[in-house]
C-alpha atoms as a PDB file:
ATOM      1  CA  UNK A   1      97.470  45.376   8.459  1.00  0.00           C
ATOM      2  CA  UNK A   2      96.569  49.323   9.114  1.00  0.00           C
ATOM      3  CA  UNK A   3      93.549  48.716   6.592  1.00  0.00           C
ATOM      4  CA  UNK A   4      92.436  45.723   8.636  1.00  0.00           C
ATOM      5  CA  UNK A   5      92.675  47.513  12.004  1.00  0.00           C
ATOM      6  CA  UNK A   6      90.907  50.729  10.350  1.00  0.00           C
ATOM      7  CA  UNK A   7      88.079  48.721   8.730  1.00  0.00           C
ATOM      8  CA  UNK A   8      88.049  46.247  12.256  1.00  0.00           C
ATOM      9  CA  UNK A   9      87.461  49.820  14.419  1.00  0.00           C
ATOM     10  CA  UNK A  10      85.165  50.783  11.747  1.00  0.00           C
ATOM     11  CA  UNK A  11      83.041  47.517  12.079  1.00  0.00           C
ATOM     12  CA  UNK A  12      82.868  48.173  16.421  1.00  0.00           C
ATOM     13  CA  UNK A  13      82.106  51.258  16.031  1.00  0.00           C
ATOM     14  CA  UNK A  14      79.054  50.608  13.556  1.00  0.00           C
ATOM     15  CA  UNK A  15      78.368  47.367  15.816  1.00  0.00           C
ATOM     16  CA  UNK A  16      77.789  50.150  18.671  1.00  0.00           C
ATOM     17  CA  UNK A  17      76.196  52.853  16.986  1.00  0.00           C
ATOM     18  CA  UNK A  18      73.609  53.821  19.273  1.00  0.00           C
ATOM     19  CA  UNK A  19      74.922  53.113  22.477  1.00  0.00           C
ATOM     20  CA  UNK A  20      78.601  54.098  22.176  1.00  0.00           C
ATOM     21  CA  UNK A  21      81.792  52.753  23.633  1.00  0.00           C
ATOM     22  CA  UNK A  22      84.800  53.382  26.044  1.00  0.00           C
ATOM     23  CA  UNK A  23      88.432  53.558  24.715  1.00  0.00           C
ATOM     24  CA  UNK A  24      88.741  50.200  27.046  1.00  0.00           C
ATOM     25  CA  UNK A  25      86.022  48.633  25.064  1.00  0.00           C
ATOM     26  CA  UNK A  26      87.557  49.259  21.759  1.00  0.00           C
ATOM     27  CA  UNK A  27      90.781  48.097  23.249  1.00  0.00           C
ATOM     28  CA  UNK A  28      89.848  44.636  24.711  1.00  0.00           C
ATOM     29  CA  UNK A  29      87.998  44.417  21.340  1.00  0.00           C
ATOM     30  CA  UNK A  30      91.263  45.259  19.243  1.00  0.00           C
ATOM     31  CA  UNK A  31      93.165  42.623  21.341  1.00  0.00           C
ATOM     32  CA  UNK A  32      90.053  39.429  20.885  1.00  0.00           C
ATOM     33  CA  UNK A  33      91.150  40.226  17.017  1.00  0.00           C
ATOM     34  CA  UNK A  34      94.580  40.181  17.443  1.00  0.00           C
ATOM     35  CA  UNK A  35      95.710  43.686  16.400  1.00  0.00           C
ATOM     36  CA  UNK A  36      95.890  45.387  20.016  1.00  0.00           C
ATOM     37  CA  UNK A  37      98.126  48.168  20.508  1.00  0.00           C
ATOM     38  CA  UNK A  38     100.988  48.738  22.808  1.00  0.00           C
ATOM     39  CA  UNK A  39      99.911  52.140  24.522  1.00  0.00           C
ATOM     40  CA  UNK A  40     103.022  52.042  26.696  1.00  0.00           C
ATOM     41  CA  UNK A  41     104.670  52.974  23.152  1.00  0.00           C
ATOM     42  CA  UNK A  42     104.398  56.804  22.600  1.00  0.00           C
ATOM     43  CA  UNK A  43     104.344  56.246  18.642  1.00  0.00           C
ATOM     44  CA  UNK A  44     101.596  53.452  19.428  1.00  0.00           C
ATOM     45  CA  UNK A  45      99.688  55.303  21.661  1.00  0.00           C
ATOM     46  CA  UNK A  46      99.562  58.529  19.112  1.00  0.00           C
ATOM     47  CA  UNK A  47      98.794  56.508  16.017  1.00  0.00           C
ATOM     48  CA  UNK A  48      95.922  55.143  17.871  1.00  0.00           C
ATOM     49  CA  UNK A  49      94.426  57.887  19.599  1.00  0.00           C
ATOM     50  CA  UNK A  50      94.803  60.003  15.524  1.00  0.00           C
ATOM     51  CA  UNK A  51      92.851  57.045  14.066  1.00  0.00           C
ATOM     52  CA  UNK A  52      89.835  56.883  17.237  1.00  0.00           C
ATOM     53  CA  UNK A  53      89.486  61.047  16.901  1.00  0.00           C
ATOM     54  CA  UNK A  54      89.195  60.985  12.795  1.00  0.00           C
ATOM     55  CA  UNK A  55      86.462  57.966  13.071  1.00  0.00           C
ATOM     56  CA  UNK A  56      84.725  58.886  16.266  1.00  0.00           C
ATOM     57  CA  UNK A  57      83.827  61.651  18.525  1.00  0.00           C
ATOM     58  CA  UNK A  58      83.149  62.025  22.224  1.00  0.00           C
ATOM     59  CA  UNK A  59      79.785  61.894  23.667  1.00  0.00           C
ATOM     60  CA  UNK A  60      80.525  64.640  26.266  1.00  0.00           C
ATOM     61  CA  UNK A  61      83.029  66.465  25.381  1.00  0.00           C
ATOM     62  CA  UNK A  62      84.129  67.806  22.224  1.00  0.00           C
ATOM     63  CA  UNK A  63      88.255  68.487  22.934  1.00  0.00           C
ATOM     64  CA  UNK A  64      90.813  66.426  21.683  1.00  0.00           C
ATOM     65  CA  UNK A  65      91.586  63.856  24.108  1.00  0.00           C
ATOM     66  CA  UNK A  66      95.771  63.138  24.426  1.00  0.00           C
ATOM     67  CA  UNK A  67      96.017  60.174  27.138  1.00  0.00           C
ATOM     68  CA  UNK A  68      94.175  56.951  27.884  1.00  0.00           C
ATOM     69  CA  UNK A  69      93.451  58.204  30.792  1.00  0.00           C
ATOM     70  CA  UNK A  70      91.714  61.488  29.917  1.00  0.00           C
ATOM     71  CA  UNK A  71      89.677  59.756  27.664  1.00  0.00           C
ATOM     72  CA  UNK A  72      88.836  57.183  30.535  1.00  0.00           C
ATOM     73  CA  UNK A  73      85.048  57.900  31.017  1.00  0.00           C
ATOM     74  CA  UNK A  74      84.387  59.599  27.183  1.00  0.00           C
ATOM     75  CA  UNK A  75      82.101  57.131  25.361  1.00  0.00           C
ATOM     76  CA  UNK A  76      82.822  57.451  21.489  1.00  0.00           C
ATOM     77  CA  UNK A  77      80.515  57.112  18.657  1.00  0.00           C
ATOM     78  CA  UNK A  78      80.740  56.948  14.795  1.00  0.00           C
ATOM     79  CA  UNK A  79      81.419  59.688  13.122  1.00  0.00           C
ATOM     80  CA  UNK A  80      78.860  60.406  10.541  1.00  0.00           C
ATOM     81  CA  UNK A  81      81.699  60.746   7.665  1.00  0.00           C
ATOM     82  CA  UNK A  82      83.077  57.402   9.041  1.00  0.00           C
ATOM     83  CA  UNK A  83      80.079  55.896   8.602  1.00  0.00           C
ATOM     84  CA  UNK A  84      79.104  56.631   5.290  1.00  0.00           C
ATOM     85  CA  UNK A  85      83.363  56.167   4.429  1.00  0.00           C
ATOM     86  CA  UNK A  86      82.410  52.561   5.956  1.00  0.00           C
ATOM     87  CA  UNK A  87      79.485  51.963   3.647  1.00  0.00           C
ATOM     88  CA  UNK A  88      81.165  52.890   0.783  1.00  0.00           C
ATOM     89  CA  UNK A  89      84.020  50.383   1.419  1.00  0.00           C
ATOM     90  CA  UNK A  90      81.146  47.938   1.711  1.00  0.00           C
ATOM     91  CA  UNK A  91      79.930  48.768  -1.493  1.00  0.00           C
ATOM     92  CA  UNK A  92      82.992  48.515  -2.889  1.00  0.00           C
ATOM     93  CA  UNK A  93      83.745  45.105  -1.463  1.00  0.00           C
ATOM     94  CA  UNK A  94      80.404  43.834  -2.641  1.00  0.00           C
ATOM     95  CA  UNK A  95      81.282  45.500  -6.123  1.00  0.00           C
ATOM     96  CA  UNK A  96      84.745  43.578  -6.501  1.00  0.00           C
ATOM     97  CA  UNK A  97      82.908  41.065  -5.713  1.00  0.00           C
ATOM     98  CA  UNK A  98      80.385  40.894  -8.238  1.00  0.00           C
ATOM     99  CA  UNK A  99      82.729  42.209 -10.627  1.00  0.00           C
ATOM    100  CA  UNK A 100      84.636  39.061  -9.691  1.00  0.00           C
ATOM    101  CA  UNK A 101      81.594  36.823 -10.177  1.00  0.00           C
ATOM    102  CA  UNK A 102      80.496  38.457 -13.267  1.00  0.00           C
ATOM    103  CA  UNK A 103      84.267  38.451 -15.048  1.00  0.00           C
ATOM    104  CA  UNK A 104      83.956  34.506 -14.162  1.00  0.00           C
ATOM    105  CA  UNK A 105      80.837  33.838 -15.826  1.00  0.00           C
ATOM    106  CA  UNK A 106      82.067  35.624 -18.946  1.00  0.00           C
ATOM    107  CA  UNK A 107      84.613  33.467 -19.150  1.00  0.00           C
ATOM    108  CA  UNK A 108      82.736  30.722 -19.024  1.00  0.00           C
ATOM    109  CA  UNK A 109      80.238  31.589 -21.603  1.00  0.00           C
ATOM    110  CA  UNK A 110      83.209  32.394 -23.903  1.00  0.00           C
ATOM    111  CA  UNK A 111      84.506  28.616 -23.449  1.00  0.00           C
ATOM    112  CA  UNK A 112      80.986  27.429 -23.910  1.00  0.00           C
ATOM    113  CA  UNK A 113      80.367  29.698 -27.602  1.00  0.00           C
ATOM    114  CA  UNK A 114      83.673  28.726 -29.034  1.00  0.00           C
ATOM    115  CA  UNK A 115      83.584  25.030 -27.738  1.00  0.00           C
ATOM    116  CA  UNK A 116      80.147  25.160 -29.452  1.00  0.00           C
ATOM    117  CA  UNK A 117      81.361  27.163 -32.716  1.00  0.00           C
ATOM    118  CA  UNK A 118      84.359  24.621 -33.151  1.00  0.00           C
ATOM    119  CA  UNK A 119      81.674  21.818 -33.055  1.00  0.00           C
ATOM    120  CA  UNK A 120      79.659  23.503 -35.482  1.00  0.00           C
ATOM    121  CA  UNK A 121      82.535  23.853 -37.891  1.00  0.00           C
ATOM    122  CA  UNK A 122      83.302  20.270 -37.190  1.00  0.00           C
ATOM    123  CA  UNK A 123      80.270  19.051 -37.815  1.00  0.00           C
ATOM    124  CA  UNK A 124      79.486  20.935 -40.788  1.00  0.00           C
ATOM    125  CA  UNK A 125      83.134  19.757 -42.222  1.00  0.00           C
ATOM    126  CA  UNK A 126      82.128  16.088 -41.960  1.00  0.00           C
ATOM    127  CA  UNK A 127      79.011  16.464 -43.405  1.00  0.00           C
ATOM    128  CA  UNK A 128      80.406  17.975 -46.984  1.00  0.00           C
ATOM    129  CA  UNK A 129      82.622  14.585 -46.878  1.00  0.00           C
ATOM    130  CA  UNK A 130      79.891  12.692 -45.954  1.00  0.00           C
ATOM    131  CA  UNK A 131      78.750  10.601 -49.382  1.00  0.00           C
ATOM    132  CA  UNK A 132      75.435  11.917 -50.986  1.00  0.00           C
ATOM    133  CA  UNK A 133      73.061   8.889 -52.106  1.00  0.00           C
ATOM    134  CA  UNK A 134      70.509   9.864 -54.117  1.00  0.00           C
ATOM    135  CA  UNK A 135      67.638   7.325 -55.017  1.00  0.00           C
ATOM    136  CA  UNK A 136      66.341   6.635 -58.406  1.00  0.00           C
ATOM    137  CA  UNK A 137      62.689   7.308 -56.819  1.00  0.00           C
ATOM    138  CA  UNK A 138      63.961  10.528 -55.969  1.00  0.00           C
ATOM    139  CA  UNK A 139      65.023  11.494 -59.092  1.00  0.00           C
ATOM    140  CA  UNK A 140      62.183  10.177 -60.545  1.00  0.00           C
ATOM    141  CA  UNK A 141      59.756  12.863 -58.377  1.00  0.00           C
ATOM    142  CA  UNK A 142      62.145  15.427 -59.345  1.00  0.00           C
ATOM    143  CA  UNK A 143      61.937  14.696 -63.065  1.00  0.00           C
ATOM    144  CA  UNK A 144      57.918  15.221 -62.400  1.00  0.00           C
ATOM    145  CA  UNK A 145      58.249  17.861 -60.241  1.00  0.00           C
ATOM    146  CA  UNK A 146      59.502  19.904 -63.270  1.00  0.00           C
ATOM    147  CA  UNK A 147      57.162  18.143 -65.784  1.00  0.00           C
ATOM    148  CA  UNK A 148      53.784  19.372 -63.916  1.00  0.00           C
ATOM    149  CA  UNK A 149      55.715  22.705 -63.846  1.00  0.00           C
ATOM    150  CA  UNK A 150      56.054  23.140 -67.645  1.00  0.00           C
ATOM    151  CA  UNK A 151      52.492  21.914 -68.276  1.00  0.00           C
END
């Protein structure tokens, strides 16, 4: 849950990065996604206001901001270490991905090759049981085959 609400204030923040936001607007935002916080709660209201000063600053005013209502008029933007933090995790996410992908279609190339290999065997078995018939016209061009070679 804490890395969904990080990367979740991450994402607004990015989704506002040139025009900013208001504690409010983050708030309202956090509750449309389900993961609001209870800012009546003192533990609540400190673990939120630690995780919007690491990712963000103020627009105004540079101090640490303690209450919701000090921080009433501030608008926040990105940090640029969050940013590039958030990019990363992107790039990660994309790489598991891929990873994922690719570690699929490795597998299925390896069920392909030995599917293929055990018909190959297979095949090859059945054809030393397989009965040879020779014809006598065969022999026959074989026996001159060698004559013309001796002349």
């Amino acid at each position: 849950m804490e890395n969904d609400l990080y990367v979740t204030i991450l994402e607004f923040g990015k989704s506002r990065l040139s025009d900013g936001f208001t504690v409010y607007d983050l708030l309202h935002h956090l509750d449309d996604k389900g993961l609001g916080f209870n800012m009546d709660d003192s533990k609540e209201n400190m673990r939120f206001f630690l995780i919007l000063h690491n990712l963000f600053f103020e627009g105004h005013d540079n101090r640490r901001l303690k209450t919701l209502e000090e921080c009433n008029d501030q608008t926040f933007f990105i940090r640029p270490e969050a940013y590039f933090q958030y990019i990363d995790y992107l790039e990660l996410k994309e790489a598991l991905r891929s990873s994922k992908e690719a570690k699929e279609i490795s597998l299925r190339a390896i069920i392909i090759s030995a599917f293929l290999a055990f018909a190959s065997i297979c095949f090859q078995i059945t054809q030393i049981y397989r009965p040879m018939e020779i014809l006598p016209s065969q022999i026959q061009e074989i026996i001159e085959a060698i004559d013309t070679e001796r002349e």
